[in-house]
N, C-alpha and C. Protein backbone atom coordinates (compact mmCIF):
# COMPACT_ATOMS: atom_id res chain seq x y z
N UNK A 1 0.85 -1.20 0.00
CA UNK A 1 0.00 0.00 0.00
C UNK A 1 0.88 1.25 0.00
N UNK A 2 2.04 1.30 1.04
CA UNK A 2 2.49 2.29 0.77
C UNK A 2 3.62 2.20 -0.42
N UNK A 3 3.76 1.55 -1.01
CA UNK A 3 4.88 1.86 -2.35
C UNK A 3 4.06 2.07 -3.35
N UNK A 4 2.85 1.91 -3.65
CA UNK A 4 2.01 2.07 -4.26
C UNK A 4 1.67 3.80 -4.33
N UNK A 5 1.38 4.11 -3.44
CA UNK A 5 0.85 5.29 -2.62
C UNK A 5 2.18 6.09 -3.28
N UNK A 6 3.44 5.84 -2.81
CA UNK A 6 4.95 6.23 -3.43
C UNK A 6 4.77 6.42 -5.06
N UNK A 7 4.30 5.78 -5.58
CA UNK A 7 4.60 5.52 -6.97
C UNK A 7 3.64 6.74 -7.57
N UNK A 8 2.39 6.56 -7.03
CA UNK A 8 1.69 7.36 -7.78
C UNK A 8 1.83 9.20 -7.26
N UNK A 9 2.69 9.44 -6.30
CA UNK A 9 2.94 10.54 -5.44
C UNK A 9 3.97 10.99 -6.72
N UNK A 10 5.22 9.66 -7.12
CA UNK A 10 6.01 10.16 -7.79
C UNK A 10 5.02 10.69 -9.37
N UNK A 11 4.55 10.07 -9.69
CA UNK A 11 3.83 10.42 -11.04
C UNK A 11 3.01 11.53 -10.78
N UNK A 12 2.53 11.99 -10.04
CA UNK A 12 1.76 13.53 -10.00
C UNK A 12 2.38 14.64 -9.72
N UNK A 13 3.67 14.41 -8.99
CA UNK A 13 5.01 15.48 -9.00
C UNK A 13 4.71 16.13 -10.27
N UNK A 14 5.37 15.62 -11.01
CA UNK A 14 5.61 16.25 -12.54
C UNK A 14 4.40 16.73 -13.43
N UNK A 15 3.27 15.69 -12.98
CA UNK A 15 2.64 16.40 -13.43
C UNK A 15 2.05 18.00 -13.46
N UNK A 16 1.85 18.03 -11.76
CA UNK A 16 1.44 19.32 -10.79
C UNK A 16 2.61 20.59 -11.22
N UNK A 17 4.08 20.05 -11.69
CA UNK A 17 5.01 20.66 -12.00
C UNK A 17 4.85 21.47 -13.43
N UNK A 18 4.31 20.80 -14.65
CA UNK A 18 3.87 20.98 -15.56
C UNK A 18 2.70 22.01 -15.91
N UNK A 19 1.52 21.42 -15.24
CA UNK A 19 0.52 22.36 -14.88
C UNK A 19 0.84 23.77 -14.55
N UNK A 20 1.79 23.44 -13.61
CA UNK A 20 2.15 25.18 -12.56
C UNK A 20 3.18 25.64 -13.82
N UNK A 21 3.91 24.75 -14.49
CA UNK A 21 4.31 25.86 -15.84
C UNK A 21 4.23 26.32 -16.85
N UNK A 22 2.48 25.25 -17.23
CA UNK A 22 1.70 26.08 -18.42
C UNK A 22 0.88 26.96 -17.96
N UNK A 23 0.07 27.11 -16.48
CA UNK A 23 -0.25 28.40 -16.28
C UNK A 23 0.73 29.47 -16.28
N UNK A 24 1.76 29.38 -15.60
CA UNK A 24 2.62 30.94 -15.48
C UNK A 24 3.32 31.16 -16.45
N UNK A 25 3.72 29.86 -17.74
CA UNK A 25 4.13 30.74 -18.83
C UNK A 25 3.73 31.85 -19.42
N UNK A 26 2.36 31.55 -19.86
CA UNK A 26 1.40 32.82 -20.45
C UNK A 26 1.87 34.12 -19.72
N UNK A 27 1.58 34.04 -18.66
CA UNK A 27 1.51 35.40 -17.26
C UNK A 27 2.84 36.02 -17.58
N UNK A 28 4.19 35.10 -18.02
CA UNK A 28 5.29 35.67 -18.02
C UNK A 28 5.99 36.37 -18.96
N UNK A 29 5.00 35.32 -20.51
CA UNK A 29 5.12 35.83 -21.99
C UNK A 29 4.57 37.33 -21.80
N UNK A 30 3.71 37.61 -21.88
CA UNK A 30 2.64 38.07 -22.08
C UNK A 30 2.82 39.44 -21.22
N UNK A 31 3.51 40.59 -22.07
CA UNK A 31 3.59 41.83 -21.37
C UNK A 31 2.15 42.54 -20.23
N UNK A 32 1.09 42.36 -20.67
CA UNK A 32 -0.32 42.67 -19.83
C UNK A 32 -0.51 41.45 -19.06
């Protein structure tokens, strides 16, 4: 249960990582 729990903790890292850098790209491109 818990390596399981591990595994999928590791796979949403990156995701959550991703997410947080297609929102703030725009914000950063994007003079306004």
């Amino acid at each position: 249960m818990q390596v399981a729990f591990k595994q999928k903790a590791e796979l949403v890292q990156p995701l959550m990582f991703l997410l947080m850098v297609v929102t703030l790209f725009p914000l950063g491109v994007s003079p306004s």
